[in-house]
PDB file of N, CA and C in Angstrom:
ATOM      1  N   UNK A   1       0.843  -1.190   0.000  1.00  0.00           N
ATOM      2  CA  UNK A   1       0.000   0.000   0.000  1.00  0.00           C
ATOM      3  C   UNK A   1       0.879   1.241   0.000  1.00  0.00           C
ATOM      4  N   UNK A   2       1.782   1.254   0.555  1.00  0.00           N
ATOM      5  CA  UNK A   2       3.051   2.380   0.987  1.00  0.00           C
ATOM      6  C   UNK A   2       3.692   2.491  -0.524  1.00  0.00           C
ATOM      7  N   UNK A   3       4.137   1.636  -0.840  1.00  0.00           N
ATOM      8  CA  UNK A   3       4.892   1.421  -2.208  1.00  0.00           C
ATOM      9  C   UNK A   3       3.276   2.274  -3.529  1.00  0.00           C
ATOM     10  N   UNK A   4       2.459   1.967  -3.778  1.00  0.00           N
ATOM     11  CA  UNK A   4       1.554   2.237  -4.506  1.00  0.00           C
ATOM     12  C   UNK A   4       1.126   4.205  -4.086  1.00  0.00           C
ATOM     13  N   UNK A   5       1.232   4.284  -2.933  1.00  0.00           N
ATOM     14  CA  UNK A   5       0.765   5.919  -2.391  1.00  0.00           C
ATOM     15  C   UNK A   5       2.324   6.769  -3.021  1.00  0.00           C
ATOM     16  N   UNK A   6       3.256   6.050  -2.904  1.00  0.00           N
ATOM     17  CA  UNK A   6       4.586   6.668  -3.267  1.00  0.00           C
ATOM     18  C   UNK A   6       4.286   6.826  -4.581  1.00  0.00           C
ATOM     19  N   UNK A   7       4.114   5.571  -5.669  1.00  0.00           N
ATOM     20  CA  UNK A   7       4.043   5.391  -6.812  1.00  0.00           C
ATOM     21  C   UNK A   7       3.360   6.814  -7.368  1.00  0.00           C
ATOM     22  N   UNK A   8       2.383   7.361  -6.413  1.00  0.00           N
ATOM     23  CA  UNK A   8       1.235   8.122  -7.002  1.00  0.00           C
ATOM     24  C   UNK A   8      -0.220   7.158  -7.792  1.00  0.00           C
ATOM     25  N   UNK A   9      -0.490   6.348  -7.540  1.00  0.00           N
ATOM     26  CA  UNK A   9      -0.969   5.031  -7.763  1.00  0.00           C
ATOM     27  C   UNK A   9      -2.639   5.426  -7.565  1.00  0.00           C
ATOM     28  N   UNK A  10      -3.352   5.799  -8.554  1.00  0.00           N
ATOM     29  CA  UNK A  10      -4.620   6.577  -7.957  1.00  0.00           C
ATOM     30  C   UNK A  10      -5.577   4.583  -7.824  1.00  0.00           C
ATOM     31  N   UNK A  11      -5.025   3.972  -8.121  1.00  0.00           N
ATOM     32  CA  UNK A  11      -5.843   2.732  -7.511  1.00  0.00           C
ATOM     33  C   UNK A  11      -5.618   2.890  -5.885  1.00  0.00           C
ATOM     34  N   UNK A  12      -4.985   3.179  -5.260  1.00  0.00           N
ATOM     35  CA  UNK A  12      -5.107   3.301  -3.551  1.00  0.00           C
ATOM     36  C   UNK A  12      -6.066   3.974  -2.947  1.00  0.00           C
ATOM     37  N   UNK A  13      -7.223   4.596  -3.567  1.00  0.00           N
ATOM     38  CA  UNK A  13      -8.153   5.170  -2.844  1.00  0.00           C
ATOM     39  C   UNK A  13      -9.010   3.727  -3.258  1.00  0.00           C
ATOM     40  N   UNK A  14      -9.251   2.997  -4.016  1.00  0.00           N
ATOM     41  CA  UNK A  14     -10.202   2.053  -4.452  1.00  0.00           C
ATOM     42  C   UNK A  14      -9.371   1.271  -3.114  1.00  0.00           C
ATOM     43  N   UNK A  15      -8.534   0.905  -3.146  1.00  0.00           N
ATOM     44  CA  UNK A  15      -8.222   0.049  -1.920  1.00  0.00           C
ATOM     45  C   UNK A  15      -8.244   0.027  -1.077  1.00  0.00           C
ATOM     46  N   UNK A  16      -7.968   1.685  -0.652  1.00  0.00           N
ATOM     47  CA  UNK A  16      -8.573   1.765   1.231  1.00  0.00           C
ATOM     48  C   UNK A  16     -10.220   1.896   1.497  1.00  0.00           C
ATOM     49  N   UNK A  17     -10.646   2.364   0.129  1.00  0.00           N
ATOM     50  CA  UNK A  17     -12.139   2.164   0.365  1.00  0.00           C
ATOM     51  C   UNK A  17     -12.198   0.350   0.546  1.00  0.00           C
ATOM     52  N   UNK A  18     -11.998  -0.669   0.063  1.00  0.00           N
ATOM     53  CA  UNK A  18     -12.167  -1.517   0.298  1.00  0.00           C
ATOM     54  C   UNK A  18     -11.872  -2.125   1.574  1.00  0.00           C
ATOM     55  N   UNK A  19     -10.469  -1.757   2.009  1.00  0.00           N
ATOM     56  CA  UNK A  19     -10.001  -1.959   3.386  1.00  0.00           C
ATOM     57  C   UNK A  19     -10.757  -1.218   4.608  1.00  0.00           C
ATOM     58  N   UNK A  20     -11.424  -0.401   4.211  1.00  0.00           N
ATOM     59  CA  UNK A  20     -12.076   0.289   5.117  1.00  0.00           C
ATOM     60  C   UNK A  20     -13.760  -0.135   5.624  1.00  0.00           C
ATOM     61  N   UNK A  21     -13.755  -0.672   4.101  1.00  0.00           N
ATOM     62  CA  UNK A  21     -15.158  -1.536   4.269  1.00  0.00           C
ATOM     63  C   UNK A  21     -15.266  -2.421   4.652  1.00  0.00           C
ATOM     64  N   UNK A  22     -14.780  -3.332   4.285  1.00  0.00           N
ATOM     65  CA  UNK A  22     -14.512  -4.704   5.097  1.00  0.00           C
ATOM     66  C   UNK A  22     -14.393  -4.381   6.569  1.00  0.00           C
ATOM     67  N   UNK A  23     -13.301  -3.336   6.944  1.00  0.00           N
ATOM     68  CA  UNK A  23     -13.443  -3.355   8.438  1.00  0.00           C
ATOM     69  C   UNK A  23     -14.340  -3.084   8.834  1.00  0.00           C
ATOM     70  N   UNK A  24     -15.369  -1.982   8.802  1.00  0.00           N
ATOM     71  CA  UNK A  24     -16.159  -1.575   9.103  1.00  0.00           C
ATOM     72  C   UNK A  24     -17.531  -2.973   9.364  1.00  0.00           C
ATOM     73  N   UNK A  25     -17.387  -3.886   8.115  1.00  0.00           N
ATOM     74  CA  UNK A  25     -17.888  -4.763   8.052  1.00  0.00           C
ATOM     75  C   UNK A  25     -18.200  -5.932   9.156  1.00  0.00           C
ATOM     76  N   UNK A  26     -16.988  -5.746   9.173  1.00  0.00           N
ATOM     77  CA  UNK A  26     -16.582  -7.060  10.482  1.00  0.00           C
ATOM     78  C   UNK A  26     -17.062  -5.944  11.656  1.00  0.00           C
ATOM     79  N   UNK A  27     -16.612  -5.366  12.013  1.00  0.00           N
ATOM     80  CA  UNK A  27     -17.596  -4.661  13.320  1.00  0.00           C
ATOM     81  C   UNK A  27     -18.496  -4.680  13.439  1.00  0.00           C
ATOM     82  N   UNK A  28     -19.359  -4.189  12.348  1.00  0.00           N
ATOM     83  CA  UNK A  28     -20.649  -4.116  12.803  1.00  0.00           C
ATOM     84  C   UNK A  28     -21.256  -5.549  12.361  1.00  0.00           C
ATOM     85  N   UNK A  29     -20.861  -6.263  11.747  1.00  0.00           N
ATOM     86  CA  UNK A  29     -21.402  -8.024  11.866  1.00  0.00           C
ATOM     87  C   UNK A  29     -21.089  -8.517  13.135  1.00  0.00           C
ATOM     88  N   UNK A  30     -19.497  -8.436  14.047  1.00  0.00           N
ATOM     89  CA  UNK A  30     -19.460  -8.826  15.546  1.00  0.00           C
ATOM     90  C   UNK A  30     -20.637  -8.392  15.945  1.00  0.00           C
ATOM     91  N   UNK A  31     -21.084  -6.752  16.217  1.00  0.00           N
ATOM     92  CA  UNK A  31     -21.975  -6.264  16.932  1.00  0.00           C
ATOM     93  C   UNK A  31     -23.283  -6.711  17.035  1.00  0.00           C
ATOM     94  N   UNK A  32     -23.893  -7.105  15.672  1.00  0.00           N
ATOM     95  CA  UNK A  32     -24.631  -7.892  15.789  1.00  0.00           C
ATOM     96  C   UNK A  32     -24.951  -8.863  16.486  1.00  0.00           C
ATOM     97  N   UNK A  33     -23.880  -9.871  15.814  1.00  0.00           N
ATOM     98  CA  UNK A  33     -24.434 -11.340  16.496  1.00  0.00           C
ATOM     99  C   UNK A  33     -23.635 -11.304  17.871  1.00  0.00           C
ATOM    100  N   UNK A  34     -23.479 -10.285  18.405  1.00  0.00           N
ATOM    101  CA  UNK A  34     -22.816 -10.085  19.697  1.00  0.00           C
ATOM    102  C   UNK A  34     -24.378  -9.821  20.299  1.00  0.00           C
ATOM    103  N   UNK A  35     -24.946  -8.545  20.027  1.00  0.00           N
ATOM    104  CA  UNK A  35     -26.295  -8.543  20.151  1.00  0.00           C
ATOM    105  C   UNK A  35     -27.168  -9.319  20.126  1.00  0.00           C
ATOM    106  N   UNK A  36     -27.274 -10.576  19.188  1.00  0.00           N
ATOM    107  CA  UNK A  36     -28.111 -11.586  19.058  1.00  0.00           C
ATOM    108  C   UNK A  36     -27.828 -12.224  19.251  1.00  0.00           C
ATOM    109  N   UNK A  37     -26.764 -12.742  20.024  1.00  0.00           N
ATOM    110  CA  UNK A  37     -26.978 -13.896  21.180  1.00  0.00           C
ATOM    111  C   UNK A  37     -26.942 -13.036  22.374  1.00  0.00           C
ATOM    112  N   UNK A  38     -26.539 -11.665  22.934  1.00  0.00           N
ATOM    113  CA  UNK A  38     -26.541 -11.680  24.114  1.00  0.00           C
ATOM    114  C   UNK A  38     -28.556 -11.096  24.732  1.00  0.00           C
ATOM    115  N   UNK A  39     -29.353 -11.474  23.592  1.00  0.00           N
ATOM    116  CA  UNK A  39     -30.510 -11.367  23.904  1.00  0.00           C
ATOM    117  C   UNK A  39     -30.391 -12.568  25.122  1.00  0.00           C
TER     118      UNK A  39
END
């Protein structure tokens, strides 16, 4: 990712949007079924 932002590499915004989604992803899916079982 470091190597590609140096490059000037305009694919690195498509990638941290992806990296960012996914995380976001996984949080709020834990939260969930964190929620739905701690019913």
């Amino acid at each position: 990712v470091y190597s590609k932002w140096n490059s000037g590499d305009q694919d690195i915004n498509k990638e941290l949007m992806g990296w960012g989604g996914s995380c976001v992803f996984l949080v709020v899916s834990a939260l969930v079924i964190k929620a739905f079982f701690g019913l």
